[in-house]
Protein backbone atom coordinates (compact mmCIF):
# COMPACT_ATOMS: atom_id res chain seq x y z
CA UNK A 1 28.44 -8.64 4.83
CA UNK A 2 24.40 -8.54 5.84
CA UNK A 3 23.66 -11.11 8.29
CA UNK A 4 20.33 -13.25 8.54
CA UNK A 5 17.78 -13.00 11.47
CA UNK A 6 15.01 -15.82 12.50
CA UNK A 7 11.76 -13.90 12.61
CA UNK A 8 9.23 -14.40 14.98
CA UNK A 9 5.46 -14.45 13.59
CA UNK A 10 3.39 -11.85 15.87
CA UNK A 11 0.31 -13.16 14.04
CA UNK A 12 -0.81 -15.48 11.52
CA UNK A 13 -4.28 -14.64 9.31
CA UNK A 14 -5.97 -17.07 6.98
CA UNK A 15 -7.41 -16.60 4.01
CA UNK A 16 -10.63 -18.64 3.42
CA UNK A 17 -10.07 -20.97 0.25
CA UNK A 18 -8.49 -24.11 -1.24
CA UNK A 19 -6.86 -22.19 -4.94
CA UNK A 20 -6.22 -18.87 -3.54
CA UNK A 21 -2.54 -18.38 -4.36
CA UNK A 22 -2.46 -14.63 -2.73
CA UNK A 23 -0.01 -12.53 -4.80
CA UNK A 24 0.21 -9.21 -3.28
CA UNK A 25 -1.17 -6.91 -0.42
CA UNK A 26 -2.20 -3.05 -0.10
CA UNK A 27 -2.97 -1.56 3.54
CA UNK A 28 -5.91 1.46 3.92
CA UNK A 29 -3.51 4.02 5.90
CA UNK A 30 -6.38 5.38 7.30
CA UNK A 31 -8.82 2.77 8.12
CA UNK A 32 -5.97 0.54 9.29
CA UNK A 33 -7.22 -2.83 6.93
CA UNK A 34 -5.39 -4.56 4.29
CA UNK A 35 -6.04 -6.03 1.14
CA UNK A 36 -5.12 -9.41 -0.50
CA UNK A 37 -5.57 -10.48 -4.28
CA UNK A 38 -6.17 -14.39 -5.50
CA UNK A 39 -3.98 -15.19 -8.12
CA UNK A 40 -6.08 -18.21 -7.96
CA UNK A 41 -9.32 -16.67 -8.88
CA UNK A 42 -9.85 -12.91 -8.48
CA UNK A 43 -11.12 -12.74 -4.74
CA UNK A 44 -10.28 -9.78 -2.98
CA UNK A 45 -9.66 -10.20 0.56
CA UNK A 46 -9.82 -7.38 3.74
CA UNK A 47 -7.86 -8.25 6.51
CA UNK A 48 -8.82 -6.50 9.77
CA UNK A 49 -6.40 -6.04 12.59
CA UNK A 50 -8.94 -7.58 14.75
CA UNK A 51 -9.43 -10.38 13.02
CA UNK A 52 -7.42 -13.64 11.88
CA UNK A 53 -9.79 -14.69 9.61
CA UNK A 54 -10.22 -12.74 6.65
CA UNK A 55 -13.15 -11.76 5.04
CA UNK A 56 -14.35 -11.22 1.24
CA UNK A 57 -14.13 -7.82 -0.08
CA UNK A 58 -15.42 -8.85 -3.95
CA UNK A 59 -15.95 -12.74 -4.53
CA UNK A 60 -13.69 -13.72 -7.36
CA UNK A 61 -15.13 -13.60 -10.91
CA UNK A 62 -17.02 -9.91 -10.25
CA UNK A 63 -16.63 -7.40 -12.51
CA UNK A 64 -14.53 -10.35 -14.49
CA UNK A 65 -12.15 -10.67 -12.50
CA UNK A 66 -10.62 -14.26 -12.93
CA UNK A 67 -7.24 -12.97 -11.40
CA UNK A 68 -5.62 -10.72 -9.01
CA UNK A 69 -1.66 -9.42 -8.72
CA UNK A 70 -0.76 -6.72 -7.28
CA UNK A 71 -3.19 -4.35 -4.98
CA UNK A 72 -2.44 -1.41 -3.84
CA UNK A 73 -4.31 1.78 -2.10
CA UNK A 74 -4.30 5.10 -3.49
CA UNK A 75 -4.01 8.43 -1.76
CA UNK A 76 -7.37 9.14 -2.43
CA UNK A 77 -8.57 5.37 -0.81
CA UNK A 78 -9.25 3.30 -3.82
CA UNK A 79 -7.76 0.31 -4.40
CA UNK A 80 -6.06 -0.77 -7.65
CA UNK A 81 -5.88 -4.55 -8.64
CA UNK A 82 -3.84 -5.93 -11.19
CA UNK A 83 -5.13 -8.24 -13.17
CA UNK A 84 -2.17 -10.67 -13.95
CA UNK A 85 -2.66 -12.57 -17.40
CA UNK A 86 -5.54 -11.11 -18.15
CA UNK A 87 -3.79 -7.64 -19.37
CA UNK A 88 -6.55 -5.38 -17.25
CA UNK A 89 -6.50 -3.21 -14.56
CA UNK A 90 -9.45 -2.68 -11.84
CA UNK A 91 -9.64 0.28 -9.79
CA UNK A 92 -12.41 0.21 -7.09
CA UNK A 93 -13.69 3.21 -4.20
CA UNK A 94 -13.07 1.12 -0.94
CA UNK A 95 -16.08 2.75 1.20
CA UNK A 96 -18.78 2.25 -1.48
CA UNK A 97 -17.21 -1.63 -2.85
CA UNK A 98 -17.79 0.41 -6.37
CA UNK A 99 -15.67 -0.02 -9.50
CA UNK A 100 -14.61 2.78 -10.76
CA UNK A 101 -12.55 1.66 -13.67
CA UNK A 102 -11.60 -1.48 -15.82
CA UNK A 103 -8.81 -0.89 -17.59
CA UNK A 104 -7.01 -2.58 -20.42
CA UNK A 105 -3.56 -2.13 -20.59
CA UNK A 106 -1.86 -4.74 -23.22
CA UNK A 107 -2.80 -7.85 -25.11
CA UNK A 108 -1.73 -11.77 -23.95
CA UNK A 109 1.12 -12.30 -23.33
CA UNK A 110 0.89 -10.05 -20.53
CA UNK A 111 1.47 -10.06 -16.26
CA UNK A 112 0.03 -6.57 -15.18
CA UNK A 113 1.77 -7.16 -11.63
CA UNK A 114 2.02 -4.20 -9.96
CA UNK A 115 1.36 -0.61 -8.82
CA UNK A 116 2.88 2.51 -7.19
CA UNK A 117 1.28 5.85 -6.72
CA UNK A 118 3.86 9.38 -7.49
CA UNK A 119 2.70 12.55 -6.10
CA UNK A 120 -0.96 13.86 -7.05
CA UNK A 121 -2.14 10.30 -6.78
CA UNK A 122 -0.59 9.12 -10.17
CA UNK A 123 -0.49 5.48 -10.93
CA UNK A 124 2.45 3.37 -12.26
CA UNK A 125 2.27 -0.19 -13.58
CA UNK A 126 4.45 -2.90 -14.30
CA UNK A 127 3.78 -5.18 -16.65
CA UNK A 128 6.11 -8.22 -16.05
CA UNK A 129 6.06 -9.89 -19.78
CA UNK A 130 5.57 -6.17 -21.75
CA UNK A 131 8.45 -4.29 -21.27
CA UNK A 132 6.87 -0.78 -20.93
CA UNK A 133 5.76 1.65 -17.63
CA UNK A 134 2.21 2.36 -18.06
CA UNK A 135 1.10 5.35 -16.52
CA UNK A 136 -2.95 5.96 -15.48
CA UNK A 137 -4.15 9.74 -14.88
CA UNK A 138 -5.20 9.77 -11.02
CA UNK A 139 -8.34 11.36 -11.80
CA UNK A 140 -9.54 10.56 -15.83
CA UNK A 141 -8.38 7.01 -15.33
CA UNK A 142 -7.04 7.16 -18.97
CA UNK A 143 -4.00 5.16 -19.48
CA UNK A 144 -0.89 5.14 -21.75
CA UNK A 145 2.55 2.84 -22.19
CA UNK A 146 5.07 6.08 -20.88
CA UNK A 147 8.27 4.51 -20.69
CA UNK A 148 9.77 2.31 -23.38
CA UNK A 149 12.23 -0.49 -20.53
CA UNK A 150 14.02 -1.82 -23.87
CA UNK A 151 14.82 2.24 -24.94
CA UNK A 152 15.83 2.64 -21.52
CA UNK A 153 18.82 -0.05 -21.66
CA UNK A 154 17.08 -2.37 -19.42
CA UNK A 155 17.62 -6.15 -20.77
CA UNK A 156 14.68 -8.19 -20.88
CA UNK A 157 14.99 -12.17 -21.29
CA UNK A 158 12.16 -14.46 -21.12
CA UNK A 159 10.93 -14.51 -17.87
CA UNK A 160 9.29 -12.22 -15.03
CA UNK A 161 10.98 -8.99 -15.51
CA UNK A 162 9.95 -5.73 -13.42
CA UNK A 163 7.85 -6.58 -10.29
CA UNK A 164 7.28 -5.02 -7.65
CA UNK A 165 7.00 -1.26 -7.49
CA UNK A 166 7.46 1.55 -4.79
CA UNK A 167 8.40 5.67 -4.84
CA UNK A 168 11.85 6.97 -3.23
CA UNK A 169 12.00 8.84 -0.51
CA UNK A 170 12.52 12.22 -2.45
CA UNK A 171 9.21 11.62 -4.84
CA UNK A 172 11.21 11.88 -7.58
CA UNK A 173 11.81 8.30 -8.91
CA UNK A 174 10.34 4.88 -8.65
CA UNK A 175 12.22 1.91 -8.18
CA UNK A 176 11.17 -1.26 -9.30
CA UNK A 177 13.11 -4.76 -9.38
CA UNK A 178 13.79 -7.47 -12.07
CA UNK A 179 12.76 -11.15 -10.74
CA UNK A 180 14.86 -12.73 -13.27
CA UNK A 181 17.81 -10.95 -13.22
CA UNK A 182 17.63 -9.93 -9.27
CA UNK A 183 18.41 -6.02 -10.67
CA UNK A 184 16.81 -3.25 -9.03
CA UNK A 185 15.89 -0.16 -11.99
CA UNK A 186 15.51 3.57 -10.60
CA UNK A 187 12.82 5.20 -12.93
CA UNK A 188 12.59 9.36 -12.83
CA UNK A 189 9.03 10.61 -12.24
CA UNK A 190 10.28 13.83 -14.47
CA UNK A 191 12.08 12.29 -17.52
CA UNK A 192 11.48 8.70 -17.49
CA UNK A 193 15.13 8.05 -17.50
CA UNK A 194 16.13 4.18 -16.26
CA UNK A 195 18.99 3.95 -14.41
CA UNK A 196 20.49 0.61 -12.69
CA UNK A 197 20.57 0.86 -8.76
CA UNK A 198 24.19 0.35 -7.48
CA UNK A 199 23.18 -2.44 -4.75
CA UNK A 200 25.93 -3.42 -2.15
CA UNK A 201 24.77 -6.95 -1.86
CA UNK A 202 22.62 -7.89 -4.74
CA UNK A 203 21.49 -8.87 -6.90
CA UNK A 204 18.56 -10.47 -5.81
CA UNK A 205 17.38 -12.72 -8.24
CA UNK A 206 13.56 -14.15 -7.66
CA UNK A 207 12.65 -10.64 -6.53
CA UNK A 208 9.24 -9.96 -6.12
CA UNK A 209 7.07 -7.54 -4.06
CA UNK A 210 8.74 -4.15 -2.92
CA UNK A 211 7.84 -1.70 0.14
CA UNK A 212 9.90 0.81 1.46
CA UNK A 213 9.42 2.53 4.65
CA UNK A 214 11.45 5.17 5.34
CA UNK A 215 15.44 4.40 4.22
CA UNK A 216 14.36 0.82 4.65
CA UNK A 217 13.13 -1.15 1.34
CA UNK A 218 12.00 -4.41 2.29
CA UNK A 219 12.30 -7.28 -1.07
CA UNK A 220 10.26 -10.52 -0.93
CA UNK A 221 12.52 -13.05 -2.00
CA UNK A 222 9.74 -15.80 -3.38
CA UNK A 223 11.17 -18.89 -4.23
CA UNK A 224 14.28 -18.10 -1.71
CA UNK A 225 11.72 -18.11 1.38
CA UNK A 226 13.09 -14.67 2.58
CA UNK A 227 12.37 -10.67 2.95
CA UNK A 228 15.58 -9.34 2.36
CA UNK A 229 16.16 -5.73 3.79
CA UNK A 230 18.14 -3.02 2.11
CA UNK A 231 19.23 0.76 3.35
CA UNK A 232 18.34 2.42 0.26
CA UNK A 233 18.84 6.32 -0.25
CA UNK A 234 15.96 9.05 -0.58
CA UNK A 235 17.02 9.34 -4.16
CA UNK A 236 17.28 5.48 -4.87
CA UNK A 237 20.44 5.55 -6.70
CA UNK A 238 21.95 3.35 -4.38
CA UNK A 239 20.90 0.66 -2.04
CA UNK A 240 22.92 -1.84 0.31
CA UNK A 241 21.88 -5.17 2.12
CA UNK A 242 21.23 -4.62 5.57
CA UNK A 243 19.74 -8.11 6.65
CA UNK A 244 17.75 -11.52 5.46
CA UNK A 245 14.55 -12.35 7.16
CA UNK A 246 14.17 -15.83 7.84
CA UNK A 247 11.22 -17.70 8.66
CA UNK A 248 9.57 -21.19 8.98
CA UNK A 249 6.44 -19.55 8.41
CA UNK A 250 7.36 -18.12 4.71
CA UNK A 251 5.62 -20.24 1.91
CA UNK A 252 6.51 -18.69 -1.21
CA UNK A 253 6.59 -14.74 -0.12
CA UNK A 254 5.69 -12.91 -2.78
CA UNK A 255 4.65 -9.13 -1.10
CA UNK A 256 5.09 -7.36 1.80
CA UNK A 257 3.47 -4.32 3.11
CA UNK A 258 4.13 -2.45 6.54
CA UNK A 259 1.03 -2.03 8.49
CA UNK A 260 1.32 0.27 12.01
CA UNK A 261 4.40 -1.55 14.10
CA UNK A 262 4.14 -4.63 12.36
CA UNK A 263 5.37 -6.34 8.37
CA UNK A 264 2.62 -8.09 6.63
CA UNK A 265 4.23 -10.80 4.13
CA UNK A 266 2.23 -12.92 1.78
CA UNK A 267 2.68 -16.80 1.45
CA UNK A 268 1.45 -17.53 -2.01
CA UNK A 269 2.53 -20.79 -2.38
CA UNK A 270 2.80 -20.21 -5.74
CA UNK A 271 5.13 -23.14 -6.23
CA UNK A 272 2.54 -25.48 -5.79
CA UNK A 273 0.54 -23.87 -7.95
CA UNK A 274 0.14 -27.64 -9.91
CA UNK A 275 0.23 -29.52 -6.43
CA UNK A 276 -1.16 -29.94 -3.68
CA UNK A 277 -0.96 -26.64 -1.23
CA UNK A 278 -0.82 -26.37 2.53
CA UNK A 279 -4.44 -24.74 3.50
CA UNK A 280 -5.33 -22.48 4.69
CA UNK A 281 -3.15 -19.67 2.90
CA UNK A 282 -1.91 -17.07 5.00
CA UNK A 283 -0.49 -13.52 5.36
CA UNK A 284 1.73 -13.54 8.28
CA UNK A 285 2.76 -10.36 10.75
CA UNK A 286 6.38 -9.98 11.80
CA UNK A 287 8.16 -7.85 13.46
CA UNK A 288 9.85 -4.91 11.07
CA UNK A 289 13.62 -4.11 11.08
CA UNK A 290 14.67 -1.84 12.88
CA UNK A 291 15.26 2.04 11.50
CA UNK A 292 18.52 2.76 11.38
């Protein structure tokens, strides 16, 4: 059985703001930077290597933005923002801070939570509350519901449902998990097919962000205050627990995101959501696991 490590916190960067709630992150292979969305109110952070403060990419409530999920960054270096409740998606060119597309992908109730890009640039979005893939056209923007979840033989209760998001190793499939039912779901890029991931270790219920790097996937556990590693296969039909990180520094995690030689995990508090959070939110740097 997977054992647990302690992680030590390389660095710690704050995000400027008493409601900012970050949900997820998306790091700018080529410039280095990463990017953090407010659940709270629809900022959009950058976070600089160089810096522990971050700074404000797009104030919240531009372009009508009152919330941000996931973000991610495309091939092609725009950045994607999911738009949580509100049912829209934003997609934005990094170097000119100009939106390129606001999308609407499903009437209330609806969590548009998060994105992954397939080859050619393709995106794929989860919609926590509708229980369909959408698929956007990397270059017309145009957007359609491609994969039926219910069809598919995946059960969906009341709840969060499919989450986080990431591509396998062989470009073929996506995998994305279940927060309420702590199942992981491999998706084929070609048919659409939904398969269950065979998990040695799972399931991991309150599963929430995804990345993979290499045969590594990394799962924010939120309201568990963990990032459990798995050892998952190119063609993500199987998967097995590898190790917990642990830390005192977690509050909430709800992403991660490898950036260079270091793990970027979010701390959205999102349990005290209707309290009284600790400020200043932060995204903290750890060290990653090691590749087997």
């Amino acid at each position: 059985m997977a054992g647990a490590s302690i992680t030590q916190v390389r660095q710690t960067y704050e995000l400027p703001g008493n409601a900012v709630f970050p949900e997820s992150i998306g790091v700018d292979a080529e410039a280095g930077d990463a990017y953090v969305g407010s659940l709270g109110d629809g900022t959009l952070y950058r976070l600089r290597r160089d810096r522990l403060t971050a700074e404000i990419f797009s104030p919240g409530g531009a372009d009508g933005r009152g919330s941000v999920a996931g973000v991610k960054i495309d091939p092609s270096g725009r950045l994607w923002a999911a738009g949580g409740y509100d049912g829209t998606l934003w997609i934005y060119d990094l170097k000119r801070r100009e939106l390129l597309g606001r999308l609407e992908l499903a009437e209330p109730p609806t969590c548009v939570n998060d994105i992954a890009f397939g080859p050619g640039g393709r995106g794929f979005v989860t919609d926590s509350f509708v229980p369909y893939l959408f698929r956007v056209d990397a270059d017309s923007l145009a957007v359609e519901r491609w994969v039926d979840l219910k069809a598919e033989g995946v059960p969906w209760p009341d709840g969060l449902n499919l989450n986080g998001i990431v591509l396998t190793g062989d470009g073929r499939h996506l995998i994305s998990c279940q927060t309420n039912t702590g199942r992981l779901w491999r998706i084929s890029l070609d048919s659409g097919r939904v398969e269950e991931v065979e998990v040695q270790g799972g399931p991991f219920e309150h599963a929430d962000g995804l990345a993979r790097d290499g045969s590594l996937l990394y799962v924010a556990i939120n309201a568990g205050q963990q990032v459990a590693v798995l050892e998952v296969r190119d063609t993500g039909a199987t998967a097995a627990l590898r190790t917990i990180l642990r830390s005192d520094a977690f509050a909430f995690p709800t992403a991660v995101a490898r950036r260079g030689d270091e793990l970027l995990v979010v701390n959205a508090q999102l349990d005290k959501m209707n309290s009284a959070p600790e400020l200043p939110f932060t995204v903290v740097a750890i060290e990653p696991a090691a590749t087997a």
